[in-house]
Protein backbone atom coordinates (compact mmCIF):
# COMPACT_ATOMS: atom_id res chain seq x y z
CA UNK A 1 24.08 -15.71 -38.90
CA UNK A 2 24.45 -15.68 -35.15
CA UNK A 3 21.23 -14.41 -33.16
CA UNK A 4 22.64 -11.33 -31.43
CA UNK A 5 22.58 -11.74 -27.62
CA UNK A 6 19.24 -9.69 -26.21
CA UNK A 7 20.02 -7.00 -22.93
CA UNK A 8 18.49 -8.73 -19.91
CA UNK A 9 15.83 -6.56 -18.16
CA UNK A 10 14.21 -7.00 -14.79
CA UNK A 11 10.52 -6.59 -13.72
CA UNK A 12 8.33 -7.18 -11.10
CA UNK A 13 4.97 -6.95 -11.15
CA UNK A 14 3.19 -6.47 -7.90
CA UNK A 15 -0.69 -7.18 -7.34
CA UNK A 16 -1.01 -5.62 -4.12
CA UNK A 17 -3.00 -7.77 -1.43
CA UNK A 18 -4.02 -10.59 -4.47
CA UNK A 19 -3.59 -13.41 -2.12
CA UNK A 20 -6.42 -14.71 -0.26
CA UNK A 21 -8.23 -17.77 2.01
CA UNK A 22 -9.54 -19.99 0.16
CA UNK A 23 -13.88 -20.22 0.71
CA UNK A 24 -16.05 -23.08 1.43
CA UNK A 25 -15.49 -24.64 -1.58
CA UNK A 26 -11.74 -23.93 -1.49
CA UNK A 27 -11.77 -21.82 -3.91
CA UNK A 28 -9.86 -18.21 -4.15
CA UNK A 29 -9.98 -15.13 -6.15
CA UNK A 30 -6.51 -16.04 -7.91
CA UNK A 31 -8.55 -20.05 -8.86
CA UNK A 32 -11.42 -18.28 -9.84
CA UNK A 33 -10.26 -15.68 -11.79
CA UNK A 34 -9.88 -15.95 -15.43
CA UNK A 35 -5.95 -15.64 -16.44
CA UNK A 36 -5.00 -17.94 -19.35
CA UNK A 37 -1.79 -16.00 -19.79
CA UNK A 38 -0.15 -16.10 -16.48
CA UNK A 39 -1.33 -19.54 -16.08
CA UNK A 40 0.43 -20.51 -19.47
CA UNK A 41 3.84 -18.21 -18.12
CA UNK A 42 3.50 -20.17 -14.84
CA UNK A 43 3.73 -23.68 -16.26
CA UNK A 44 7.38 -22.40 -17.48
CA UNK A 45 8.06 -20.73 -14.44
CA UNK A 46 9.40 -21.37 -11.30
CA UNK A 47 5.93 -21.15 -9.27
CA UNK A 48 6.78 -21.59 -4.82
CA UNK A 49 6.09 -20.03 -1.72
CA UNK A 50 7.71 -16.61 -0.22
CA UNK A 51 7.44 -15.25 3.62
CA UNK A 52 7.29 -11.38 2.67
CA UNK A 53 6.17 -10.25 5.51
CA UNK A 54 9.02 -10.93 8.42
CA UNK A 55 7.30 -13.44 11.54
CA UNK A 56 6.72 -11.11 14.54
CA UNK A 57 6.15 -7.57 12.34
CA UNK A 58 2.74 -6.38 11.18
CA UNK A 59 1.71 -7.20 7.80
CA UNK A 60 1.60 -4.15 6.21
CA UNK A 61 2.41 -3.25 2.93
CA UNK A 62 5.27 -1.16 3.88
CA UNK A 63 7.32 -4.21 5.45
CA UNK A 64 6.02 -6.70 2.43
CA UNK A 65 7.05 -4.22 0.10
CA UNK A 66 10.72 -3.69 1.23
CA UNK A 67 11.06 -6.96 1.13
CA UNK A 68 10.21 -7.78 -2.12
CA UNK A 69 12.37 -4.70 -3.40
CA UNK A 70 14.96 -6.53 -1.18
CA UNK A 71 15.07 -4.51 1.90
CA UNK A 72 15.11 -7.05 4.81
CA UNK A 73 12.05 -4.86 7.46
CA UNK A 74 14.36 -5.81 10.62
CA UNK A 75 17.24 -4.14 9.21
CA UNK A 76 15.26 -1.18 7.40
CA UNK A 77 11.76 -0.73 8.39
CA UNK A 78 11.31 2.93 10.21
CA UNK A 79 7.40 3.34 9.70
CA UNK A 80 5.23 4.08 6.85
CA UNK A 81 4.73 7.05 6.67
CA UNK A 82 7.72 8.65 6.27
CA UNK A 83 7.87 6.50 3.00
CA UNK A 84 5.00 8.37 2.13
CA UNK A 85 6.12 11.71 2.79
CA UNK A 86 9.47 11.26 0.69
CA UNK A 87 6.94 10.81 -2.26
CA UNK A 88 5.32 13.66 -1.85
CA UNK A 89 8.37 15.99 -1.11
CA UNK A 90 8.62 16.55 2.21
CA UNK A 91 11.73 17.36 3.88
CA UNK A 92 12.62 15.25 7.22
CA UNK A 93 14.96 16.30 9.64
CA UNK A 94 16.54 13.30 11.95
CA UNK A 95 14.54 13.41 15.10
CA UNK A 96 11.35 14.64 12.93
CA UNK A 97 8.27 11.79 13.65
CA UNK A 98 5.75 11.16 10.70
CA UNK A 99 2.54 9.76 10.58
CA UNK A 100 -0.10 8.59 8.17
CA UNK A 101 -3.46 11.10 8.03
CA UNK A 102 -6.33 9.37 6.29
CA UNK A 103 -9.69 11.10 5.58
CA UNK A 104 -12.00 8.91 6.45
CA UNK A 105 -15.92 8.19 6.91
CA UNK A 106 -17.48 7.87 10.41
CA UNK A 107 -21.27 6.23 10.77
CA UNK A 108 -23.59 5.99 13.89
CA UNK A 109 -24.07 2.81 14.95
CA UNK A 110 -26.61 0.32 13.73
CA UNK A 111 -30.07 2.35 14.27
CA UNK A 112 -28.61 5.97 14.16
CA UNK A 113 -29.85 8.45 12.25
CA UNK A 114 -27.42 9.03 9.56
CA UNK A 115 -28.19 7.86 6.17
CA UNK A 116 -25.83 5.50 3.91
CA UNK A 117 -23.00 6.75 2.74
CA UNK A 118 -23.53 5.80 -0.29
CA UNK A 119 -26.71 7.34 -0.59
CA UNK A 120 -25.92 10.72 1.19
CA UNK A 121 -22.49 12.70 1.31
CA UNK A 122 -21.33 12.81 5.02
CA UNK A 123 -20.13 16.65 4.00
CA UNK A 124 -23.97 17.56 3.36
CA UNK A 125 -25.30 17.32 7.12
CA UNK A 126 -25.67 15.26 9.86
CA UNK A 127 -28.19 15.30 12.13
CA UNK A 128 -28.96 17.88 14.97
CA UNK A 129 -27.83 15.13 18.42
CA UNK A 130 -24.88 12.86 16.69
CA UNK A 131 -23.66 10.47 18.90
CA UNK A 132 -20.60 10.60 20.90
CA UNK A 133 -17.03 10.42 18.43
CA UNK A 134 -15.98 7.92 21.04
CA UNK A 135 -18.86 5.65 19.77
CA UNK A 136 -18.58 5.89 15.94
CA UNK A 137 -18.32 2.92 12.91
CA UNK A 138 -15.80 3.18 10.74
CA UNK A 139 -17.81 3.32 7.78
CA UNK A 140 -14.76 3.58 4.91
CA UNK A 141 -11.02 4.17 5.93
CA UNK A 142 -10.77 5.74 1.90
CA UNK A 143 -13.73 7.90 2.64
CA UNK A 144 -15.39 6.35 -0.99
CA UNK A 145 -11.95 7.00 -2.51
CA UNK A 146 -11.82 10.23 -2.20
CA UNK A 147 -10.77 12.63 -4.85
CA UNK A 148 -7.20 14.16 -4.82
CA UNK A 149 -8.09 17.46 -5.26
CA UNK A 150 -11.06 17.37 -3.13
CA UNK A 151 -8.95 16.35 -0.68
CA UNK A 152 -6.65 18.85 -0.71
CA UNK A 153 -9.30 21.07 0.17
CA UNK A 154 -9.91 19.20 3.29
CA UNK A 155 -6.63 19.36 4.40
CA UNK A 156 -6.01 23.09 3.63
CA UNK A 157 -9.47 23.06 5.93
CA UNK A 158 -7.64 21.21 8.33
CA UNK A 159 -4.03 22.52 9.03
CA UNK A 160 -5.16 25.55 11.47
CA UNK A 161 -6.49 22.70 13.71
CA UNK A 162 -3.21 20.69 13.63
CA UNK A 163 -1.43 20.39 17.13
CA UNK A 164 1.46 22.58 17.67
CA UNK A 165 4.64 21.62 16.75
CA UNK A 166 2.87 19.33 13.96
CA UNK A 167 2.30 20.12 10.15
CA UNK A 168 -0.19 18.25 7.59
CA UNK A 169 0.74 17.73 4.72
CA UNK A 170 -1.75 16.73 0.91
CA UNK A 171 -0.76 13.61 -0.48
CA UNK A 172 -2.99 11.54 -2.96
CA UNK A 173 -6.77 10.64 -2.49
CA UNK A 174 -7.04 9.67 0.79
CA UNK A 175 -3.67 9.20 1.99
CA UNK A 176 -2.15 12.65 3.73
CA UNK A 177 1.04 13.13 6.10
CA UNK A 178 1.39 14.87 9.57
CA UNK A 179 4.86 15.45 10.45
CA UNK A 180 6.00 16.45 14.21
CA UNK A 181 8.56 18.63 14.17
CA UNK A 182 10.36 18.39 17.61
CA UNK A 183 12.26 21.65 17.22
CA UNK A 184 8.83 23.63 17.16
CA UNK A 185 7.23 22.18 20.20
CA UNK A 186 7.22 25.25 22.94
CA UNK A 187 7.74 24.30 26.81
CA UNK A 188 4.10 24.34 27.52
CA UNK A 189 4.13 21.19 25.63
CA UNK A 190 7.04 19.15 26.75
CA UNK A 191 5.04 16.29 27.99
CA UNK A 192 3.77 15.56 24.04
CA UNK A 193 7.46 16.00 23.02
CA UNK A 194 8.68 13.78 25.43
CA UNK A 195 5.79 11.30 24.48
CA UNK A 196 6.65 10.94 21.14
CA UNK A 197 10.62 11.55 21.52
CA UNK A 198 10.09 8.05 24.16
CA UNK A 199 7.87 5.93 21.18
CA UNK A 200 10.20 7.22 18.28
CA UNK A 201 13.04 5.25 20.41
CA UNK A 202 10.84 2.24 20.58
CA UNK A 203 10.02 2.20 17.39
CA UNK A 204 13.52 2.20 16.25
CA UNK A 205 14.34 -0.36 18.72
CA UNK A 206 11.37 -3.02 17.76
CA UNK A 207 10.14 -1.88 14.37
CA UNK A 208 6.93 -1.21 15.66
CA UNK A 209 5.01 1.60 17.15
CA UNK A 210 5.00 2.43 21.05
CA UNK A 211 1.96 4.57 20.82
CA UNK A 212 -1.37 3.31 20.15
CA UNK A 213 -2.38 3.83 16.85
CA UNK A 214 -4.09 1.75 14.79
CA UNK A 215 -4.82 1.66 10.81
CA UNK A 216 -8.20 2.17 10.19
CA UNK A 217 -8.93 -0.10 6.95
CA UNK A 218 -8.23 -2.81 10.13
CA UNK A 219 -11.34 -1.66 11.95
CA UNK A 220 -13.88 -1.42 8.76
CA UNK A 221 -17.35 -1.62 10.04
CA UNK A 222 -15.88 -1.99 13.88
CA UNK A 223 -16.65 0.99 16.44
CA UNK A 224 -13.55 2.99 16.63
CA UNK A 225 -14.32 3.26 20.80
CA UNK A 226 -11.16 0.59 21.83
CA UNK A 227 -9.38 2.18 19.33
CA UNK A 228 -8.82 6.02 19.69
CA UNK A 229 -5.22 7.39 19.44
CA UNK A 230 -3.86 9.30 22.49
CA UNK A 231 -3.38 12.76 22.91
CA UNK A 232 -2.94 15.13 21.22
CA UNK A 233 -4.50 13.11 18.35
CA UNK A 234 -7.30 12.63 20.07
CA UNK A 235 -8.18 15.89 20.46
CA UNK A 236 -7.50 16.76 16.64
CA UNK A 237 -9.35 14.02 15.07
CA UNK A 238 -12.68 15.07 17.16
CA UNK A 239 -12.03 18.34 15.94
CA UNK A 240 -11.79 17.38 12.38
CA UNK A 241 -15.12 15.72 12.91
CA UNK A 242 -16.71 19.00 14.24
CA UNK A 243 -15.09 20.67 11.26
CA UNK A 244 -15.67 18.33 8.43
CA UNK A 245 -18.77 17.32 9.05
CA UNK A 246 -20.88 20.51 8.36
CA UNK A 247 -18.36 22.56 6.42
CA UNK A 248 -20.20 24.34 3.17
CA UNK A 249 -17.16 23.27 0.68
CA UNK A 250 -17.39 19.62 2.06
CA UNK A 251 -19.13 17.89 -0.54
CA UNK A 252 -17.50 14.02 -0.25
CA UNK A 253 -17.95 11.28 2.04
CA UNK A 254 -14.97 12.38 4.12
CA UNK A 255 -16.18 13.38 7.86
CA UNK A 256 -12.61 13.17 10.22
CA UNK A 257 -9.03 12.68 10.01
CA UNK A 258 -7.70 9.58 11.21
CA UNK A 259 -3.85 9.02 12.27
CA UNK A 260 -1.90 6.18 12.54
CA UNK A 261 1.69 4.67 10.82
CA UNK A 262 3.95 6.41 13.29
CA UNK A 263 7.73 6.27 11.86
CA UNK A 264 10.92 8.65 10.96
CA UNK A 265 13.55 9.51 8.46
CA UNK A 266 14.02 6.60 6.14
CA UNK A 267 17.83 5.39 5.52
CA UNK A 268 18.16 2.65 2.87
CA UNK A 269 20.76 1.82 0.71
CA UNK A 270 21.18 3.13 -2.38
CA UNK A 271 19.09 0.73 -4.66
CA UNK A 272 21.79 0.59 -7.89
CA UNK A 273 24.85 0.30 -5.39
CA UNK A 274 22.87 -2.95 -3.54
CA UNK A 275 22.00 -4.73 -6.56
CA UNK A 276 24.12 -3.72 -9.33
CA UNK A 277 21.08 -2.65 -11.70
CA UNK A 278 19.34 0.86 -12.28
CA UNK A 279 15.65 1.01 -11.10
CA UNK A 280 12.59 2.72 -11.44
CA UNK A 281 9.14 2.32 -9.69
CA UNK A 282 5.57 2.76 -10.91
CA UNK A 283 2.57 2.66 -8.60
CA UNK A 284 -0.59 4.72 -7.89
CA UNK A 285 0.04 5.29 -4.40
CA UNK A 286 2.40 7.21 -1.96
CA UNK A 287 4.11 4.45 -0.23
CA UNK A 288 5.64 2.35 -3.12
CA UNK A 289 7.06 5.92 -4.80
CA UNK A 290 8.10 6.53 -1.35
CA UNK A 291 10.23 3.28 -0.95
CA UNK A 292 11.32 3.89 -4.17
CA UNK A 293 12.92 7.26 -4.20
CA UNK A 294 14.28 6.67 -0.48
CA UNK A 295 16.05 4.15 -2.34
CA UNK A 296 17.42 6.44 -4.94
CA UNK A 297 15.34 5.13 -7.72
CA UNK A 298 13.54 6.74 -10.00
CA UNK A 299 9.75 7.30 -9.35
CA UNK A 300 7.61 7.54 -12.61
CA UNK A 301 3.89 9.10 -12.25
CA UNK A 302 1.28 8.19 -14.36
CA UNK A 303 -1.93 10.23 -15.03
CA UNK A 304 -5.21 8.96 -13.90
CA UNK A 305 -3.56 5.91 -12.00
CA UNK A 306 -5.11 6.41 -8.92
CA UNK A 307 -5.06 2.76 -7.25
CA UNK A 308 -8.95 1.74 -7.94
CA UNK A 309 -10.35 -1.28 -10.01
CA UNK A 310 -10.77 0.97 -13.29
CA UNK A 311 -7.37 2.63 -12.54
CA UNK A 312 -5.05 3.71 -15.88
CA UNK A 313 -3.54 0.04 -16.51
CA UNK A 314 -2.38 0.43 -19.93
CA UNK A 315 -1.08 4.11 -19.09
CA UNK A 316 1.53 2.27 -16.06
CA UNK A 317 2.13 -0.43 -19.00
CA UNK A 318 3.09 2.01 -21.45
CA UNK A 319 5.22 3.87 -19.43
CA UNK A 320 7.18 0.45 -17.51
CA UNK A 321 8.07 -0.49 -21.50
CA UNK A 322 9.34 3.24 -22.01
CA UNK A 323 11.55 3.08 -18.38
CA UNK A 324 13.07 0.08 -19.97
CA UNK A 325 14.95 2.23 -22.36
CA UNK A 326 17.19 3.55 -19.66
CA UNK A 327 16.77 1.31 -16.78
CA UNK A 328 17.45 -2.47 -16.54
CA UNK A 329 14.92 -3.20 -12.96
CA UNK A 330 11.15 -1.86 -12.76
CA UNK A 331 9.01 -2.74 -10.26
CA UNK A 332 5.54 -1.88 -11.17
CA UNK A 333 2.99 -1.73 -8.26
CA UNK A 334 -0.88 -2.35 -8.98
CA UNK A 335 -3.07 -1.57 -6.13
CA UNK A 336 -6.65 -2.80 -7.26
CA UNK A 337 -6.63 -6.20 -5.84
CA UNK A 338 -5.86 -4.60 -2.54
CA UNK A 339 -8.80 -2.40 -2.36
CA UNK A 340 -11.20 -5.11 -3.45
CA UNK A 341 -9.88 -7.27 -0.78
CA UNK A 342 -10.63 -4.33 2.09
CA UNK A 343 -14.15 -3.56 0.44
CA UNK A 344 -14.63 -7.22 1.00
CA UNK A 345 -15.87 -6.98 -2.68
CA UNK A 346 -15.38 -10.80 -3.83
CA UNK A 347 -16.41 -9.98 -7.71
CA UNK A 348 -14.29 -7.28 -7.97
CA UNK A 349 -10.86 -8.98 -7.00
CA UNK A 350 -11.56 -11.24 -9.25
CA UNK A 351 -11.81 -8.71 -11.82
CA UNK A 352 -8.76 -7.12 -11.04
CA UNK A 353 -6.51 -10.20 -11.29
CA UNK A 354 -8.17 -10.93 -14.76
CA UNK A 355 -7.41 -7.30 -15.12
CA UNK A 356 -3.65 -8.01 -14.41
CA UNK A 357 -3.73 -11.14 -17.07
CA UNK A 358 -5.26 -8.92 -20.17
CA UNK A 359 -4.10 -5.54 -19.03
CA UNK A 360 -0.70 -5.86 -17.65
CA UNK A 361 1.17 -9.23 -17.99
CA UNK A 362 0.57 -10.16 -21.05
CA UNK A 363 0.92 -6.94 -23.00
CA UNK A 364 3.93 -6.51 -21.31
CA UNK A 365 5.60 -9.63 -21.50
CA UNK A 366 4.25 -9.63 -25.38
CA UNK A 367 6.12 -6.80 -25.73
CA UNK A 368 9.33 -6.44 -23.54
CA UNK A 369 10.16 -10.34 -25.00
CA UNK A 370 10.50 -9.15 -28.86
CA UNK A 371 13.67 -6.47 -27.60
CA UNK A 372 15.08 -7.97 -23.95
CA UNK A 373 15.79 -11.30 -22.63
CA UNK A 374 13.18 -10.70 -19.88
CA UNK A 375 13.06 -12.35 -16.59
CA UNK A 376 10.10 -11.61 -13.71
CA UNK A 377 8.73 -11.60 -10.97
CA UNK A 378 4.86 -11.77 -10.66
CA UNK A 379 3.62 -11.83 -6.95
CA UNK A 380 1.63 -10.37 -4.02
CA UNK A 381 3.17 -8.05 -1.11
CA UNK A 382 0.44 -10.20 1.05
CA UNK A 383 -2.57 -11.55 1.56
CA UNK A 384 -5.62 -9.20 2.09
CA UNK A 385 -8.86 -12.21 2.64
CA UNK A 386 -12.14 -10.89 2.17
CA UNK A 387 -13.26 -12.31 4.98
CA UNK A 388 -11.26 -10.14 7.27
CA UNK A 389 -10.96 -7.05 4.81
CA UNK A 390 -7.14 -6.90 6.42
CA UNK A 391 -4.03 -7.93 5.59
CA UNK A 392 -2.53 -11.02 7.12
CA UNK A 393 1.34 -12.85 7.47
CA UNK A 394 0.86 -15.97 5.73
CA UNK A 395 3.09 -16.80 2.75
CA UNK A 396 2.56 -16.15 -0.32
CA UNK A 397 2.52 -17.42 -4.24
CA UNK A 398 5.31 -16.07 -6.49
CA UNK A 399 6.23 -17.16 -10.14
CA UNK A 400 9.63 -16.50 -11.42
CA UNK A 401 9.42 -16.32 -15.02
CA UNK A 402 12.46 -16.65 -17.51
CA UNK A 403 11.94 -15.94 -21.08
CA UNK A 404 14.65 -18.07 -21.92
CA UNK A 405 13.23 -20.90 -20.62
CA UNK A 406 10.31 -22.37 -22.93
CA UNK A 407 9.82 -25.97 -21.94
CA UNK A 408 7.36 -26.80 -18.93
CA UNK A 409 8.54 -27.20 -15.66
CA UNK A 410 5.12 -28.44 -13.62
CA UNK A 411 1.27 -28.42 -14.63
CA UNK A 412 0.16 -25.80 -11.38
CA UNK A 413 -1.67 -23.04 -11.86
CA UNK A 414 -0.82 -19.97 -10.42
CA UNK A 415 -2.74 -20.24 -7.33
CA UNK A 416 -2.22 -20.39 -3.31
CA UNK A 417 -2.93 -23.65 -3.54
CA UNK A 418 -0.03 -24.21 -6.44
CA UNK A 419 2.19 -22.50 -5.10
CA UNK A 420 2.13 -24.55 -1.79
CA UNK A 421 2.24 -27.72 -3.83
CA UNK A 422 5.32 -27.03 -5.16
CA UNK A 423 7.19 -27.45 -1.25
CA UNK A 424 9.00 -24.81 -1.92
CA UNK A 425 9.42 -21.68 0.50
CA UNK A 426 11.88 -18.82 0.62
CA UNK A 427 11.53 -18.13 4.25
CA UNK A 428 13.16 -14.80 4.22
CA UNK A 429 11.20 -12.40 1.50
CA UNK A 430 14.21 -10.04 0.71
CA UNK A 431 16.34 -12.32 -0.45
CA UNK A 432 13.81 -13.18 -3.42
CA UNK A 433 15.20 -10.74 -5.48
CA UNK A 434 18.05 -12.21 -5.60
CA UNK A 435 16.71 -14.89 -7.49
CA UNK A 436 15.50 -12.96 -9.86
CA UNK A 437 18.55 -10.65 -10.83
CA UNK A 438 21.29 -13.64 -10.79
């Protein structure tokens, strides 16, 4: 009897920031780690090089991530955070400018009086004569990955203190939105209107942001003195400070507000109509649902994913099986190897790709092979080196697996280093989906 012809079904899974520089011994946390099953899927795979991240823009995870969901930046890019506001439900007008609100934690300098962090909540006192906000550390841009609902506390704290004509706005952990709304600013403060009216026009024009503002997991353990946002954020995020710091319900590491990822209304294409396939996304944080239903895709939540090394992995596995009943494309977004690679934790980003070989991969592909003819896509937005605990442009290592296709095609590893041996690069990073879904 003829084998009846399986339903093709698309996936991509995404190991945020997995990518690295290789150490003294040239060694990296993807040759290091233990992964027996990708390893074994990439000697059948198509293993090469991909530049995600577009040469000239900043290598975020909002450009790298368009263009692996096949968004070219220069054509769609607007800023992050009005990707993250679309996950969380907030309405944009055209003309309205977004930005990204962290809660962070501040230190004093090296000799200051202010205990660990990790030994002392920031929330339960400081002392009597802090220094200067001008000359604080930024101690932890997640503010010890703080807890969503604590944080919503914070930011309920916060929003009598926003400027006027701006709103805040709870998202998830540490991540929050501020939105300027231009029809609310009053004459008094034309000068901020016109301010941000001029950047929003830059920003459109060069994909990157006029005003200075920059993300704070770039400035981990750096004073934040040559790196203070103009007014009136300024103004706000010293108040937070002088809020947070002492407030009687602040019990987390969490001490100011930091802003940055200036951007407005998103516009891309309707996902289904580009490609041809229904999709759905599945990630722990803001910006990937954000992407996601901007692109008219369906954004699934999954309880007690909340983006850290011991996040819900077989919760966002169970439910990318179950989207597979009515969707043909997921793109499944883990954001574990990220964080280690910002923490500059070496030991734990190796745990969380070995995490992604027992916990992901190969119960997925285990499973999604015994219904669909599965083909995917198993890659980093970008590099995040420990070394720098920031994300950088360089290529990066995809494998382009086919379930199909059984007999081995090379002996690499999935590795940096593999992936370069193969002398293969696909120089523009939104075209790789095509690739996948021909």
């Amino acid at each position: 009897m003829e084998k009846k012809k399986q339903k093709t079904k698309y996936l991509i899974v995404l190991g945020d920031g997995m990518a690295d520089h290789a150490d003294a011994n040239g060694q990296t946390p993807l040759s290091l780690a233990k992964k027996p099953f990708i390893d074994e899927l990439c000697f059948k795979s198509e293993l090469a090089l991909v530049q995600t991240v577009p040469i000239g823009m900043a290598p975020g995870s909002d450009t790298a991530n368009l263009s692996v969901m096949g968004y070219d930046p220069k054509v769609y890019y607007t800023g992050r955070s009005p990707l993250e506001a679309a996950s969380i439900g907030v309405k944009l007008n055209n003309g309205d400018v977004t930005f990204r609100m962290n809660l962070v934690s501040l230190r004093e300098e090296a000799g200051g009086t202010v205990p660990p962090l990790q030994e002392t909540p920031v929330g339960a006192g400081l002392p009597d004569r802090p220094q200067e906000y001008e000359n604080l550390i930024m101690h932890d841009y997640s503010a010890g990955e703080i807890e969503t609902a604590e944080a919503k506390k914070l930011v309920e704290i916060l929003k009598p203190y926003a400027p006027e004509g701006f709103e805040l706005f709870a998202g998830t952990s540490y991540r929050h939105c501020m939105v300027f709304r231009q029809c609310t600013m009053s004459d008094k403060n034309s000068n901020n209107n016109s301010k941000l009216s001029s950047s929003n026009s830059q920003l459109n024009k060069d994909n990157n942001c006029a005003l200075n503002l920059t993300p704070p997991h770039d400035i981990t353990d750096k004073p934040i003195t040559h790196h203070l946002p103009p007014e009136p954020f300024l103004s706000f995020i010293k108040k937070s400070y002088e809020v947070l710091k002492n407030h009687p319900d602040n019990k987390t590491k969490a001490n100011s507000a930091w802003i940055w990822g200036m951007g407005t209304k998103p516009l891309l294409t309707d996902f289904s109509k580009k490609f041809g396939v229904k999709g759905a996304v599945i990630s722990e944080v803001d910006l990937i649902k954000g992407i996601g239903l901007s692109a008219n895709m369906t954004s699934i939540d999954v309880d007690v994913a909340d983006g850290s090394l011991h996040t819900n992995y077989e919760g966002m596995v169970e439910a990318t099986i179950k989207a597979f009943d009515t969707h043909d494309f997921v793109y499944l977004h883990i954001e574990a190897p990220d964080e280690m690679g910002h923490k500059g934790d070496k030991d734990g980003k190796i745990l969380s790709i070995e995490f992604l070989n027992d916990r992901v991969v190969k119960p997925l592909v285990e499973s999604l092979t015994k219904n669909y003819h599965l083909k995917m896509l198993f890659l980093p937005d970008h590099a995040t080196p420990l070394k720098l605990k920031t994300h950088t442009d360089e290529p990066v290592p995809y494998m382009l697996y086919d379930s199909n296709s059984v007999s081995m095609k090379h002996s690499l590893p999935y590795t940096e280093l593999g992936a370069k041996e193969s002398g293969v690069l696909v120089s523009k990073g939104h075209e790789l989906i095509v690739k996948l879904l021909k």
